[in-house]
PDB file of N, CA and C in Angstrom:
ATOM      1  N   UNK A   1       0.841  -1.184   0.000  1.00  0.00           N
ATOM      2  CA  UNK A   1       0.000   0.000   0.000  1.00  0.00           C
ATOM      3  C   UNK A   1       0.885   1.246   0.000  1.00  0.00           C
ATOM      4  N   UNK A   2       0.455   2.211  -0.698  1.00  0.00           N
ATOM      5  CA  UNK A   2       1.419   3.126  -1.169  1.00  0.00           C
ATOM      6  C   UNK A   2       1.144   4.407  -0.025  1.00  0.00           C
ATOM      7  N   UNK A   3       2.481   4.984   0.596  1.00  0.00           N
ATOM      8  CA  UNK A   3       1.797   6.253   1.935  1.00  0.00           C
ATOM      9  C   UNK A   3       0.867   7.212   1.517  1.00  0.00           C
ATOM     10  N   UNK A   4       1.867   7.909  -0.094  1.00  0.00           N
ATOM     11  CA  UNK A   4       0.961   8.758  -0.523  1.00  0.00           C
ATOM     12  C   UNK A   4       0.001   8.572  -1.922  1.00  0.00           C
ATOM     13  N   UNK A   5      -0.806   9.000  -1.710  1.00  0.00           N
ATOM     14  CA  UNK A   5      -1.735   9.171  -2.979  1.00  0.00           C
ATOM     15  C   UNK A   5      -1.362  10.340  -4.242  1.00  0.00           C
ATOM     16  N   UNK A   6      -1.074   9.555  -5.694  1.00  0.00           N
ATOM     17  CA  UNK A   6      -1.003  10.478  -6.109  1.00  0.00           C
ATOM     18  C   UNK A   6      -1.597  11.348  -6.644  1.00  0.00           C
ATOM     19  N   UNK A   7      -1.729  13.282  -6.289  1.00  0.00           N
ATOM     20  CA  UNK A   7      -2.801  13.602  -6.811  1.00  0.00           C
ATOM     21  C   UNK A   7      -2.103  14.644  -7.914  1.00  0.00           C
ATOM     22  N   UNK A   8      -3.329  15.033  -8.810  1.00  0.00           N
ATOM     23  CA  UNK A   8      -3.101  15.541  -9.975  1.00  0.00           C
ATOM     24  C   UNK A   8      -4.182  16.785  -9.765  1.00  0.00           C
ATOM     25  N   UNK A   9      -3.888  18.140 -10.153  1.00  0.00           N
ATOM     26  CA  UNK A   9      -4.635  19.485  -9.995  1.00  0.00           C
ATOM     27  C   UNK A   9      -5.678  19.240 -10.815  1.00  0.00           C
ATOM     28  N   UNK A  10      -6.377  19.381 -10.806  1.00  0.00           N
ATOM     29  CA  UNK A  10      -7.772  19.759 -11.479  1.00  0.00           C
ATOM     30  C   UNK A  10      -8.974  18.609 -11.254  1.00  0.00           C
ATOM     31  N   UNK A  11     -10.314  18.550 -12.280  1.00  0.00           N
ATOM     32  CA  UNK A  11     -10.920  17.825 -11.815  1.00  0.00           C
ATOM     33  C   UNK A  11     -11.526  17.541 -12.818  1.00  0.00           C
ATOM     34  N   UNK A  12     -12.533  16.657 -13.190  1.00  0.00           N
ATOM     35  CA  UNK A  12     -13.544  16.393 -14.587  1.00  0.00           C
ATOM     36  C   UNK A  12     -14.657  17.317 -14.746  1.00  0.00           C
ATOM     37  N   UNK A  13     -14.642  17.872 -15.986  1.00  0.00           N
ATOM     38  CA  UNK A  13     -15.557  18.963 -16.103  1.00  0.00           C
ATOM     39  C   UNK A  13     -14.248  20.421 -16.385  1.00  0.00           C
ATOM     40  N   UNK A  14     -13.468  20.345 -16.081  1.00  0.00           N
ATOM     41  CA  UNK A  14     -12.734  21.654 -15.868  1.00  0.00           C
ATOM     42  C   UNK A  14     -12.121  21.602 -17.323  1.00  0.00           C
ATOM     43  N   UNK A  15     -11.779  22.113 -18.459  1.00  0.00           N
ATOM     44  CA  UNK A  15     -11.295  21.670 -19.655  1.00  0.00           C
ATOM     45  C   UNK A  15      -9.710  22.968 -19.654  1.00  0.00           C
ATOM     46  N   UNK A  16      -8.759  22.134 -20.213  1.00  0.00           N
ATOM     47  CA  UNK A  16      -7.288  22.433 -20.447  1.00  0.00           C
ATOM     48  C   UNK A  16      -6.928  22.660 -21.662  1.00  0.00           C
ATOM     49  N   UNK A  17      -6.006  22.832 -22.146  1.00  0.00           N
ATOM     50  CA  UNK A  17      -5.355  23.012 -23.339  1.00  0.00           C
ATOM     51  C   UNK A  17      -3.751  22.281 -23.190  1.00  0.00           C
ATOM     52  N   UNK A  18      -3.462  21.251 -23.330  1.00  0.00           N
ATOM     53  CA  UNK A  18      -2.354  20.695 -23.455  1.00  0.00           C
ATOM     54  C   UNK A  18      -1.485  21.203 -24.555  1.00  0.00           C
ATOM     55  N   UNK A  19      -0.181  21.834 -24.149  1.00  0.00           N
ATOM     56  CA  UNK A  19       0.803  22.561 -24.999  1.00  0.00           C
ATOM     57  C   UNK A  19       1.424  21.481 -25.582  1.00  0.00           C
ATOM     58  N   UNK A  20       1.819  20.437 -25.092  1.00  0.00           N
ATOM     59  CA  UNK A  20       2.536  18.781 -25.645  1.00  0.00           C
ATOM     60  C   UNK A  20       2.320  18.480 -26.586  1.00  0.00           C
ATOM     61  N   UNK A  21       0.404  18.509 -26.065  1.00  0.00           N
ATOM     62  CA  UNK A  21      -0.383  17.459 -27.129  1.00  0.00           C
ATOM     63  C   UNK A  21      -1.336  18.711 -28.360  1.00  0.00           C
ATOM     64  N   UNK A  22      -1.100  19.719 -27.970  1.00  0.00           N
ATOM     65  CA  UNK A  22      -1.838  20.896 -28.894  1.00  0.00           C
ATOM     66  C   UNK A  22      -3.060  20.254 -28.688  1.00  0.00           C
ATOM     67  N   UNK A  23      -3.789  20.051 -27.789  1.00  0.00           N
ATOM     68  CA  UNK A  23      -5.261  19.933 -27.771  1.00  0.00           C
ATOM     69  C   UNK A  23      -6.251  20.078 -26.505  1.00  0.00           C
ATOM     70  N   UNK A  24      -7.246  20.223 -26.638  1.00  0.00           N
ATOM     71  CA  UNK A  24      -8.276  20.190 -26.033  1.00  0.00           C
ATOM     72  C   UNK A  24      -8.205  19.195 -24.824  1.00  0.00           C
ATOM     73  N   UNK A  25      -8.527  19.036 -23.549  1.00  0.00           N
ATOM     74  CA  UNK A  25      -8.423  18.015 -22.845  1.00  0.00           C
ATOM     75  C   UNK A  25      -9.187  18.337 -21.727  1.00  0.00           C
ATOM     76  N   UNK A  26      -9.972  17.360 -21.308  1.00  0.00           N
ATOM     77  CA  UNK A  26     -11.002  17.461 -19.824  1.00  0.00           C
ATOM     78  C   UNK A  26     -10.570  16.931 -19.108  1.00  0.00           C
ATOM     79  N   UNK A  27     -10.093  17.726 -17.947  1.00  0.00           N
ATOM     80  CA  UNK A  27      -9.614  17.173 -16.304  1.00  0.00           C
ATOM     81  C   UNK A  27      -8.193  17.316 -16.333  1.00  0.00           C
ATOM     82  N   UNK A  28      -7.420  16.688 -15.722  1.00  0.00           N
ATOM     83  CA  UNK A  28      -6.184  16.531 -15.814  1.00  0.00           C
ATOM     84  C   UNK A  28      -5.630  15.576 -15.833  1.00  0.00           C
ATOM     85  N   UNK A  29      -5.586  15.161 -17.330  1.00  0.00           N
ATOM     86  CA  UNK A  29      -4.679  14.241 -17.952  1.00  0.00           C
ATOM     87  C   UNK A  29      -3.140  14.766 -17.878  1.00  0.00           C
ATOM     88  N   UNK A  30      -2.895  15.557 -18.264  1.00  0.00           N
ATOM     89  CA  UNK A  30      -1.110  15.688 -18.326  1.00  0.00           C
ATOM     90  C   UNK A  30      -1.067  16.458 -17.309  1.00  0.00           C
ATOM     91  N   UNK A  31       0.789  16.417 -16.908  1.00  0.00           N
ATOM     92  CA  UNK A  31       1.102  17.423 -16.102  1.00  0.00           C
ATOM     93  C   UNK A  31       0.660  19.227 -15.551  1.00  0.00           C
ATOM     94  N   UNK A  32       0.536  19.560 -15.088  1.00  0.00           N
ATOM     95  CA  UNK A  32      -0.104  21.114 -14.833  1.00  0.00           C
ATOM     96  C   UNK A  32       1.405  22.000 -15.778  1.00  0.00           C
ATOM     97  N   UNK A  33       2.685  21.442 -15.624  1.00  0.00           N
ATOM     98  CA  UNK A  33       3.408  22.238 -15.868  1.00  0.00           C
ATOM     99  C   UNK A  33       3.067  22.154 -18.106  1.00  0.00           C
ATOM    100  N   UNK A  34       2.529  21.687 -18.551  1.00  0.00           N
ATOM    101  CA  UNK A  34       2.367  21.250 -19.677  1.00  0.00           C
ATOM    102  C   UNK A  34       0.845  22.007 -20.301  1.00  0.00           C
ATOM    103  N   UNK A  35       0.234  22.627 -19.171  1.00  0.00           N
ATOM    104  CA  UNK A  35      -1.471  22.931 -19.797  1.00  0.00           C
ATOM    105  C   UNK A  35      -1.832  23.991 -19.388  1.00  0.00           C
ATOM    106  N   UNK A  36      -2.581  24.947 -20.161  1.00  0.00           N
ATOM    107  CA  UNK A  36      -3.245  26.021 -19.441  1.00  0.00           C
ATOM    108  C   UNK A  36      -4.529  25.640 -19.032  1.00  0.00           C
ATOM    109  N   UNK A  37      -4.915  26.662 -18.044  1.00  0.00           N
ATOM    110  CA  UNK A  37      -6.485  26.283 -17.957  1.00  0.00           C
ATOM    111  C   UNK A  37      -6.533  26.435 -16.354  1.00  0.00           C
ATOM    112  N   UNK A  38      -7.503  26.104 -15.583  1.00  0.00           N
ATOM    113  CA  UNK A  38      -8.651  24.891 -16.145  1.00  0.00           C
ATOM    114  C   UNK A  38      -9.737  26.487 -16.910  1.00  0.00           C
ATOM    115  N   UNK A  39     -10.459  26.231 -17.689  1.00  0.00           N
ATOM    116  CA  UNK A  39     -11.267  26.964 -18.689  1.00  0.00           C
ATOM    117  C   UNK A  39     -12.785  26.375 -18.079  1.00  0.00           C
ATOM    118  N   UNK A  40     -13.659  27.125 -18.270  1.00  0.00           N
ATOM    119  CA  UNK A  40     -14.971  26.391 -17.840  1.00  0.00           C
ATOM    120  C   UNK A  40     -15.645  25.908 -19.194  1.00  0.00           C
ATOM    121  N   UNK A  41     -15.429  26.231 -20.309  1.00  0.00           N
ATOM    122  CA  UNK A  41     -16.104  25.388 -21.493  1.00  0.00           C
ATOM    123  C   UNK A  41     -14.799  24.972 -22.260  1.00  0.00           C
ATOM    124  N   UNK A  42     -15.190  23.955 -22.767  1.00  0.00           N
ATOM    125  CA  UNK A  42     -14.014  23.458 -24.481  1.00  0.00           C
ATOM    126  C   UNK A  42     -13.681  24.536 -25.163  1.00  0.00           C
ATOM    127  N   UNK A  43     -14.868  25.562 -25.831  1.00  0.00           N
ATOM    128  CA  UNK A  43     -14.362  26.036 -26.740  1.00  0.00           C
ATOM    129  C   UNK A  43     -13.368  27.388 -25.859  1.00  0.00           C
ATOM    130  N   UNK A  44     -13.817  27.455 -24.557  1.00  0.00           N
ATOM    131  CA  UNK A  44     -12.642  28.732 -24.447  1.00  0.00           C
ATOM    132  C   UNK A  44     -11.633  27.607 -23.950  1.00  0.00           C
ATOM    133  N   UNK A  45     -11.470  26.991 -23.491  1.00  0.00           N
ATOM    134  CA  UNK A  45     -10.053  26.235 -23.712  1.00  0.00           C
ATOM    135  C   UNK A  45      -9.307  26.048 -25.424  1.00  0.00           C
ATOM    136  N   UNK A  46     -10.248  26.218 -26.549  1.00  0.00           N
ATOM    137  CA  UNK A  46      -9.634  25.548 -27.243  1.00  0.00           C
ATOM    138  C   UNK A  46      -8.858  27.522 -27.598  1.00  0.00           C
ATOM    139  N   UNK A  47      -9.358  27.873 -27.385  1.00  0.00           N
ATOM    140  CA  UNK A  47      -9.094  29.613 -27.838  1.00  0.00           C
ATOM    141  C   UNK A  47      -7.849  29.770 -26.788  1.00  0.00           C
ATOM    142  N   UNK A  48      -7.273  28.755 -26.249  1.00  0.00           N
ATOM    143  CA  UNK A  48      -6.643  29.340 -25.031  1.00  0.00           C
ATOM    144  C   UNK A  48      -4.911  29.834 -25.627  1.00  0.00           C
ATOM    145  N   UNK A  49      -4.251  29.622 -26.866  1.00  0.00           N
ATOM    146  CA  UNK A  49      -3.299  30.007 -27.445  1.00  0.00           C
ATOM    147  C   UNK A  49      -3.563  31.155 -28.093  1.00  0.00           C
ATOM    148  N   UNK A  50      -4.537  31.385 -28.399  1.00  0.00           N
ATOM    149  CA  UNK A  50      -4.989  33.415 -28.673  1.00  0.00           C
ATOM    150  C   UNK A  50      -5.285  34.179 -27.555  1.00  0.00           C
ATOM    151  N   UNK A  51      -5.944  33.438 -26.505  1.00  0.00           N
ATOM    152  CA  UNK A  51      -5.719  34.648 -25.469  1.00  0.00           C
ATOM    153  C   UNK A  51      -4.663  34.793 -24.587  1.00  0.00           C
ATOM    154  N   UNK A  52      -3.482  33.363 -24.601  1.00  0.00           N
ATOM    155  CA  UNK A  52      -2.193  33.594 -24.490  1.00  0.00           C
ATOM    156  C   UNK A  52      -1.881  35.442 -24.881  1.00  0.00           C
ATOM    157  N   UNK A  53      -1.893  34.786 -26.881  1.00  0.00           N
ATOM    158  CA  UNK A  53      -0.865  35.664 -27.449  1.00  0.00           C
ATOM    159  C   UNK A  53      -1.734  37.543 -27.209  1.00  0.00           C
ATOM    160  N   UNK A  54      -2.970  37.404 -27.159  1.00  0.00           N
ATOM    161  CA  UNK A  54      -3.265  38.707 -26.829  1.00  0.00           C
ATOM    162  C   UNK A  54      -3.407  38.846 -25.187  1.00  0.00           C
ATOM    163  N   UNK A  55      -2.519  38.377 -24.173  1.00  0.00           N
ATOM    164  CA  UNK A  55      -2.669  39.167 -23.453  1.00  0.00           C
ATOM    165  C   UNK A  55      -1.452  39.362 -23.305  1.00  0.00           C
ATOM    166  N   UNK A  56      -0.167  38.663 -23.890  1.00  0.00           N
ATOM    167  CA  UNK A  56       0.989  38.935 -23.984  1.00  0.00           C
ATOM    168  C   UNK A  56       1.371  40.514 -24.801  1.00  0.00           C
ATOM    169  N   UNK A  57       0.537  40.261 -25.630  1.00  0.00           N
ATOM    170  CA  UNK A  57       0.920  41.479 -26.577  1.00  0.00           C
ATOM    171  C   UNK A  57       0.005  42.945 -25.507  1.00  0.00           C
ATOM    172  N   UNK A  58      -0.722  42.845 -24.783  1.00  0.00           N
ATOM    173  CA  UNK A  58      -1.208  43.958 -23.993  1.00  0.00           C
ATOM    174  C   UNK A  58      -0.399  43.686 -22.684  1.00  0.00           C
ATOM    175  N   UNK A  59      -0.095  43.475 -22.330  1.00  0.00           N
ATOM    176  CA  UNK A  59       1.278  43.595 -21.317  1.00  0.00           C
ATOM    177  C   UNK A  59       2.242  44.474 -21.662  1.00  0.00           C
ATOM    178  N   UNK A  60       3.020  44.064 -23.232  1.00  0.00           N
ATOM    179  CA  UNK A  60       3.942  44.193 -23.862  1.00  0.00           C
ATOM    180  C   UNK A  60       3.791  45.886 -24.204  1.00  0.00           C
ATOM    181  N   UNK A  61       2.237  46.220 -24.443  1.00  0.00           N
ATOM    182  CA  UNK A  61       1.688  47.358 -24.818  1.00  0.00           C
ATOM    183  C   UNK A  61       1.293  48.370 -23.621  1.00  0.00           C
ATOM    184  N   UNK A  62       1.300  47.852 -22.367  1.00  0.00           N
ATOM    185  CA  UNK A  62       0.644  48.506 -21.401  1.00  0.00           C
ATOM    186  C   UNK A  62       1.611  49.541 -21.062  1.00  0.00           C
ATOM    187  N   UNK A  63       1.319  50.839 -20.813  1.00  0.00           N
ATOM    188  CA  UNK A  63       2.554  51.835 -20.372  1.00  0.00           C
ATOM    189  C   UNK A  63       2.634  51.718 -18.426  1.00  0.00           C
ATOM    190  N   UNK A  64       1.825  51.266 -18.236  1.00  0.00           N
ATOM    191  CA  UNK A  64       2.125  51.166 -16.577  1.00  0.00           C
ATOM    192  C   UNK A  64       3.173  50.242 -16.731  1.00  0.00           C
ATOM    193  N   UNK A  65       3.688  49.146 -17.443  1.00  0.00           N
ATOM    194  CA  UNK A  65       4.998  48.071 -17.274  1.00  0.00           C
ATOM    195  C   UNK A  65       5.966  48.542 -17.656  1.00  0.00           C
ATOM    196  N   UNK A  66       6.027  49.590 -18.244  1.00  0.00           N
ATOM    197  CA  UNK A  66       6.905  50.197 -18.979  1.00  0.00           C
ATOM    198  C   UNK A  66       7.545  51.952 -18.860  1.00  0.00           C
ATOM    199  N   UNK A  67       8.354  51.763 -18.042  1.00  0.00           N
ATOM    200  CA  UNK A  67       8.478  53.537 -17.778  1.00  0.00           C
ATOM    201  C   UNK A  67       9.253  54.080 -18.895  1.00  0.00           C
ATOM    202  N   UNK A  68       8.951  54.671 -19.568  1.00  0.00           N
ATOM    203  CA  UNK A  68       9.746  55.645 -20.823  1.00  0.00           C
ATOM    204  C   UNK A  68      10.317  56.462 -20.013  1.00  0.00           C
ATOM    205  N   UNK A  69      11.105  57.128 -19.092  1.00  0.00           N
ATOM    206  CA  UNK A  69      11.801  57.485 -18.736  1.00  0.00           C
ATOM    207  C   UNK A  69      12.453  57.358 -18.413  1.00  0.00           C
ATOM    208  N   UNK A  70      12.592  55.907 -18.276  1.00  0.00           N
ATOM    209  CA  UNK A  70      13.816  55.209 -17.567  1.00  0.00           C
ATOM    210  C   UNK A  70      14.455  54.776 -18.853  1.00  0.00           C
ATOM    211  N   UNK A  71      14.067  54.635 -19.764  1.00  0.00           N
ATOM    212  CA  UNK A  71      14.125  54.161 -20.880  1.00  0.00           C
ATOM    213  C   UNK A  71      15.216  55.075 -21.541  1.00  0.00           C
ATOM    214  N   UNK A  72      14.723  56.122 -21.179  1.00  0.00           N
ATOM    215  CA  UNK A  72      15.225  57.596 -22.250  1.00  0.00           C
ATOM    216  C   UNK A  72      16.424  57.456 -21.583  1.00  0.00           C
ATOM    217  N   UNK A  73      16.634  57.692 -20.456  1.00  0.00           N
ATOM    218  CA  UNK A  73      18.141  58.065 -19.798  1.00  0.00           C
ATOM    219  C   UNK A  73      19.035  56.611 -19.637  1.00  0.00           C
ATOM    220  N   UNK A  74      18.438  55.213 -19.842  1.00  0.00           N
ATOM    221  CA  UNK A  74      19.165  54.578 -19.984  1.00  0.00           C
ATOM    222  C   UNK A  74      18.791  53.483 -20.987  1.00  0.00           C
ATOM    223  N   UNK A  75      19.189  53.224 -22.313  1.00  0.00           N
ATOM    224  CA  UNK A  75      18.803  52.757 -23.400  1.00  0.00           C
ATOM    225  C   UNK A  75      19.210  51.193 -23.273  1.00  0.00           C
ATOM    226  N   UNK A  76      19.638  50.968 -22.332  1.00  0.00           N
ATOM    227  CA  UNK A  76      19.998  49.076 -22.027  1.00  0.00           C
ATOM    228  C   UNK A  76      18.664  48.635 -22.173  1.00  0.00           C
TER     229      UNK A  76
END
């Protein structure tokens, strides 16, 4: 009999996006370090590599992350 049980994050019903497997997936089949999510429907899990890339790109865009003045006086 084994001490610990092994457990895995999420649950059935919760839907992922596996980066490994590029797909769609309910519960937690693969590792957490491997999936975004958990998403409450399929299809916004399956959208989950566009709202990656647009919230990366509004980060990237946001001027609160970004001080232009620090910028100006030091160009590193």
């Amino acid at each position: 009999m084994a001490l610990f049980k092994k457990r895995t994050a999420g649950k059935p019903g919760e839907w992922y996006y596996c980066l490994e497997h590029k797909k769609v997936e309910e519960g937690p089949d693969c590792p957490a370090k491997n999936r975004f999510g958990p998403y409450a429907t399929r299809e916004e899990a399956s959208h989950a590599m566009e709202t990656a890339r647009e919230r990366n790109l509004e980060w990237e865009t946001d001027p609160r992350w970004h001080d232009s003045s620090r910028t100006e006086e030091n160009p590193d």
